[in-house]
Protein backbone atom coordinates (compact mmCIF):
# COMPACT_ATOMS: atom_id res chain seq x y z
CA UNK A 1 24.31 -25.36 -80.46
CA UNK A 2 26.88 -28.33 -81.12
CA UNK A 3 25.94 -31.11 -83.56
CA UNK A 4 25.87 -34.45 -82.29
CA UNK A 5 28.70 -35.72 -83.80
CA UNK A 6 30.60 -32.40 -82.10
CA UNK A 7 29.02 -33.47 -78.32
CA UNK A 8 29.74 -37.32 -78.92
CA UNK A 9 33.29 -36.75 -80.12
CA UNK A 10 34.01 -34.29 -77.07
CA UNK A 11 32.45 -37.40 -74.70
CA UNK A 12 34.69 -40.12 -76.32
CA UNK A 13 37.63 -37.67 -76.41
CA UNK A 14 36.99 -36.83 -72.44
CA UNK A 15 35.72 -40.60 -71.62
CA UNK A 16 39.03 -42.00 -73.00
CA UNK A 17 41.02 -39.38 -71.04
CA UNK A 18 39.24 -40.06 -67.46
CA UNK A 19 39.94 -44.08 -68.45
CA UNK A 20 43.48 -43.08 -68.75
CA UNK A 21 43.49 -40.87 -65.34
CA UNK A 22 41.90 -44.09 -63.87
CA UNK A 23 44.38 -46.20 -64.60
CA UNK A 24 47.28 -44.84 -63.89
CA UNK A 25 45.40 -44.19 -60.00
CA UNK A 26 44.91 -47.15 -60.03
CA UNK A 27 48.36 -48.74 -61.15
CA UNK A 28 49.64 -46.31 -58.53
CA UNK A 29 47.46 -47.54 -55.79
CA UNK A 30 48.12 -51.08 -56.53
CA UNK A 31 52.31 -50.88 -56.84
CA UNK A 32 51.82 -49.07 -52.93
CA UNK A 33 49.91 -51.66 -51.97
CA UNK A 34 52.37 -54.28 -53.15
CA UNK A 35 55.27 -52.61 -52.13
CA UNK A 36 53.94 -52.38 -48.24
CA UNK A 37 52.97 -56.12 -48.06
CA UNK A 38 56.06 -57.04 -48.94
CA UNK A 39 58.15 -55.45 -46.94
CA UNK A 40 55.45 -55.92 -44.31
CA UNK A 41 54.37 -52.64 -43.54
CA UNK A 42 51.32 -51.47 -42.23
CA UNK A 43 48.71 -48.72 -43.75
CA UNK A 44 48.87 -45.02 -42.69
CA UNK A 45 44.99 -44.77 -41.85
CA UNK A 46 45.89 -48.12 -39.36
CA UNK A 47 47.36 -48.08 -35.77
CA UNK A 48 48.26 -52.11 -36.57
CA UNK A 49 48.23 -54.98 -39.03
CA UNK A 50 45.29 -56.18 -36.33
CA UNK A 51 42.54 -53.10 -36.82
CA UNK A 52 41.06 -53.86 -41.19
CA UNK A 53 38.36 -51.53 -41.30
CA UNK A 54 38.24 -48.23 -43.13
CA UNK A 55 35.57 -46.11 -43.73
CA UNK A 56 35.99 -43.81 -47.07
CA UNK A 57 33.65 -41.05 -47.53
CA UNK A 58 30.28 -43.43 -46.46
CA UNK A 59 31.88 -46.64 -47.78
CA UNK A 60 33.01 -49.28 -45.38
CA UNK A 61 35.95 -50.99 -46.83
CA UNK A 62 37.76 -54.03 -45.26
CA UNK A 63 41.58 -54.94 -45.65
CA UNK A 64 42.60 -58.68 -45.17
CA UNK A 65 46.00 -59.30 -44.81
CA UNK A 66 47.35 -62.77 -44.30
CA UNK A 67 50.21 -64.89 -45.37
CA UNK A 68 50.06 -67.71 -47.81
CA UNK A 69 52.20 -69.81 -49.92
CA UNK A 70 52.05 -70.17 -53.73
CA UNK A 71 52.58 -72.48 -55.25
CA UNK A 72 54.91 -72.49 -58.50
């Protein structure tokens, strides 16, 4: 059987590489995202810019798209 410190360094060690793996989904998810609002694209998984909702294995997510000025 594994000592402790064996089993907690294995969780860190696979913890930190699922954070990593999470982030770089995510980075990816968020650099699509940007890159189809600005060019003013719609989503795959819509028919139009109109229709927001999506549901995702049981969870109901909502998209809001609008336009608004920044100011700089």
């Amino acid at each position: 059987m594994p000592s402790k410190a064996t089993e907690k360094a294995w969780l860190e060690s696979t913890l930190e590489d699922k954070k990593k793996a999470l982030y770089r989904v995510r980075s990816d998810v968020q650099k699509t995202k940007f890159a189809l609002l600005l060019g003013k694209a719609s989503f795959d998984e819509f028919t139009s810019r109109e229709e927001n909702i999506l549901d995702v294995g049981g969870i109901t997510c909502t998209v809001s798209l609008k336009e608004e000025r920044v100011a700089y």
